[in-house]
C-alpha atoms as a PDB file:
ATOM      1  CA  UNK A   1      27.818 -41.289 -20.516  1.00  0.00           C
ATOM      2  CA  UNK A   2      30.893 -41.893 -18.187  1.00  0.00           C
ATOM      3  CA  UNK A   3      32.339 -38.821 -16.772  1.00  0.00           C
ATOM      4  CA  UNK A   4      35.974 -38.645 -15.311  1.00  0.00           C
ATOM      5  CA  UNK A   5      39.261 -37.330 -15.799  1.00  0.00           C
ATOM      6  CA  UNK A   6      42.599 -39.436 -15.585  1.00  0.00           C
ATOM      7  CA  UNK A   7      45.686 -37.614 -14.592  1.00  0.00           C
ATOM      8  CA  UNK A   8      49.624 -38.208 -13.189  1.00  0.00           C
ATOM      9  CA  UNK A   9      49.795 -39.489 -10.134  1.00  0.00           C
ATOM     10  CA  UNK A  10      53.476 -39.833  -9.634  1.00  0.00           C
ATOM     11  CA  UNK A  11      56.035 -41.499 -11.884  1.00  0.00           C
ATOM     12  CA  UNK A  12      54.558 -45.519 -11.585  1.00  0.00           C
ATOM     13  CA  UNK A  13      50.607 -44.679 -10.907  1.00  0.00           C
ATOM     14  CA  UNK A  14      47.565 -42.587 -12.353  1.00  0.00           C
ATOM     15  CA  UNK A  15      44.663 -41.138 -10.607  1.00  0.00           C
ATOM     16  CA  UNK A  16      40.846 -41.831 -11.812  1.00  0.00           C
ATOM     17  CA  UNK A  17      38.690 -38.811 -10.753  1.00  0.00           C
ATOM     18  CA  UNK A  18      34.940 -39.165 -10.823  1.00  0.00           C
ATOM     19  CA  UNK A  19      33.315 -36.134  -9.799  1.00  0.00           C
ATOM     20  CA  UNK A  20      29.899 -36.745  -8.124  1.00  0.00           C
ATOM     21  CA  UNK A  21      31.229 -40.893  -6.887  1.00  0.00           C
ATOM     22  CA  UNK A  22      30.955 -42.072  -3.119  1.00  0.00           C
ATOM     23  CA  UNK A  23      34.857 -42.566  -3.952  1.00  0.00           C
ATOM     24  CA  UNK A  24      35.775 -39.535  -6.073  1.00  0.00           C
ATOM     25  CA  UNK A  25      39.620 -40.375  -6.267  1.00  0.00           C
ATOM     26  CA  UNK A  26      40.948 -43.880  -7.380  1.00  0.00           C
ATOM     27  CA  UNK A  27      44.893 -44.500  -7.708  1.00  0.00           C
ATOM     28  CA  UNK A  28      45.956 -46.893 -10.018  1.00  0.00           C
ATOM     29  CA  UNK A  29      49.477 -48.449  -9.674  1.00  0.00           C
ATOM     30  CA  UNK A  30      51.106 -49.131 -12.843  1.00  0.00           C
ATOM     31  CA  UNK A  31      53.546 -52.136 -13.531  1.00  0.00           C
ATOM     32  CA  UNK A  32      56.386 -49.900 -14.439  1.00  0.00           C
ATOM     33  CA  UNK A  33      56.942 -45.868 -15.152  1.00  0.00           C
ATOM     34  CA  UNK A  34      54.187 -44.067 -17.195  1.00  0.00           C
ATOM     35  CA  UNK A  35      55.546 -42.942 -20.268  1.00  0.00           C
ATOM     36  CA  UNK A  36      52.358 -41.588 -21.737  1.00  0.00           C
ATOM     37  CA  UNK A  37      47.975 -42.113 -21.324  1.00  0.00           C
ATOM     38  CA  UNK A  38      45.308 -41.257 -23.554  1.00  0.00           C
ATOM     39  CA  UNK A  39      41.233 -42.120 -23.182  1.00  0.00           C
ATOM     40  CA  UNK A  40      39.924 -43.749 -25.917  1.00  0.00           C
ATOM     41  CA  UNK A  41      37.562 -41.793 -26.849  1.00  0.00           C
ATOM     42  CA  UNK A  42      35.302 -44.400 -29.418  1.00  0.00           C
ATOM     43  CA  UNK A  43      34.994 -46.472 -26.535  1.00  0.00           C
ATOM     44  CA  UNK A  44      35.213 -44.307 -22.983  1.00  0.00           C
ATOM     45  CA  UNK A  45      35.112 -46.956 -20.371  1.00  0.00           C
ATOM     46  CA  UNK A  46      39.065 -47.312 -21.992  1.00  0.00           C
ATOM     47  CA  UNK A  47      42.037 -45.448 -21.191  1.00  0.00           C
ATOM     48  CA  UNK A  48      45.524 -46.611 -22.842  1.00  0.00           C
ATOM     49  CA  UNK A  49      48.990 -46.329 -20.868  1.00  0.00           C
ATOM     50  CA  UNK A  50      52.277 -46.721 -22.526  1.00  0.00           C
ATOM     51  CA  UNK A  51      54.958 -47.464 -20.023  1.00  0.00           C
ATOM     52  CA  UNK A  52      58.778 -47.615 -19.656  1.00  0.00           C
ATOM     53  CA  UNK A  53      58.837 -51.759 -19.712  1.00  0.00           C
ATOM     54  CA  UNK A  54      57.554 -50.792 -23.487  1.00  0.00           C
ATOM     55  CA  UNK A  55      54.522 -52.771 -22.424  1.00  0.00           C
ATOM     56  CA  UNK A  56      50.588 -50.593 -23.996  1.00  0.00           C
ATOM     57  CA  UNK A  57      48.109 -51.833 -21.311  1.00  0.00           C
ATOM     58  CA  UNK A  58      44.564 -51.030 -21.811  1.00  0.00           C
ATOM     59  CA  UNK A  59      42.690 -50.184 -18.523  1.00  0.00           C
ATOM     60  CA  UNK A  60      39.414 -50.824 -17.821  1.00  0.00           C
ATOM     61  CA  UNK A  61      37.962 -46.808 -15.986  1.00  0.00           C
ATOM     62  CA  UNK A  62      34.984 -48.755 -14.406  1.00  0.00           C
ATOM     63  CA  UNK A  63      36.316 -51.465 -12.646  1.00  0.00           C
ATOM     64  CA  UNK A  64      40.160 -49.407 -12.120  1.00  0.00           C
ATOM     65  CA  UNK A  65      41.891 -52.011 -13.384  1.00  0.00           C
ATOM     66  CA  UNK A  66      44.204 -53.202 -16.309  1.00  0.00           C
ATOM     67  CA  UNK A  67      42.553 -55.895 -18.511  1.00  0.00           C
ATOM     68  CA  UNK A  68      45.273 -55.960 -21.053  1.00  0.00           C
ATOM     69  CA  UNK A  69      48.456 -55.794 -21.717  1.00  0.00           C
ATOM     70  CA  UNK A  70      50.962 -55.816 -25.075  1.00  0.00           C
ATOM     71  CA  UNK A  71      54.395 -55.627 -25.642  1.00  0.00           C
ATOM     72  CA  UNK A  72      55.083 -52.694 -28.391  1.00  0.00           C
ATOM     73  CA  UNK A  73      58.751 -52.041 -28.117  1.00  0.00           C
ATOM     74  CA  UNK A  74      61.857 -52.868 -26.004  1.00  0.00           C
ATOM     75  CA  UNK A  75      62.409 -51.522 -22.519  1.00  0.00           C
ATOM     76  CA  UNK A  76      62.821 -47.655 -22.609  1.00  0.00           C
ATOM     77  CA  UNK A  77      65.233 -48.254 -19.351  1.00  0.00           C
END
């Protein structure tokens, strides 16, 4: 099974951690300011950001990279 952590990485990115990877740290810019993150934890190779735009984009842990993107609410800001 995958193995990682995702955690804050300042106000617009978040920070993949692989423990045991040739690359064990990965940041990940965000389009706008992280509101919230949770893994998905039915399907791990998911994590979900929320972020300030009011835009949920789903992000892919393997390849580092957001695959897709929904509006959910208006702008926060």
């Amino acid at each position: 099974g995958l193995q990682y952590f995702l955690g804050n990485y300042g106000p617009q990115a978040v920070v993949l951690v692989e423990p045991g990877n040739a690359e064990p740290f990965r940041r990940i810019e965000l389009p706008a300011r992280r509101v919230h993150f949770a893994v998905d934890s039915a399907r791990p190779r998911f994590a979900y950001i929320f972020t300030e735009d009011g835009q949920l984009h789903q992000l892919n842990v393997i390849t580092a990279k957001i695959e897709k993107s929904i509006k959910l609410t208006e702008p926060y800001s």
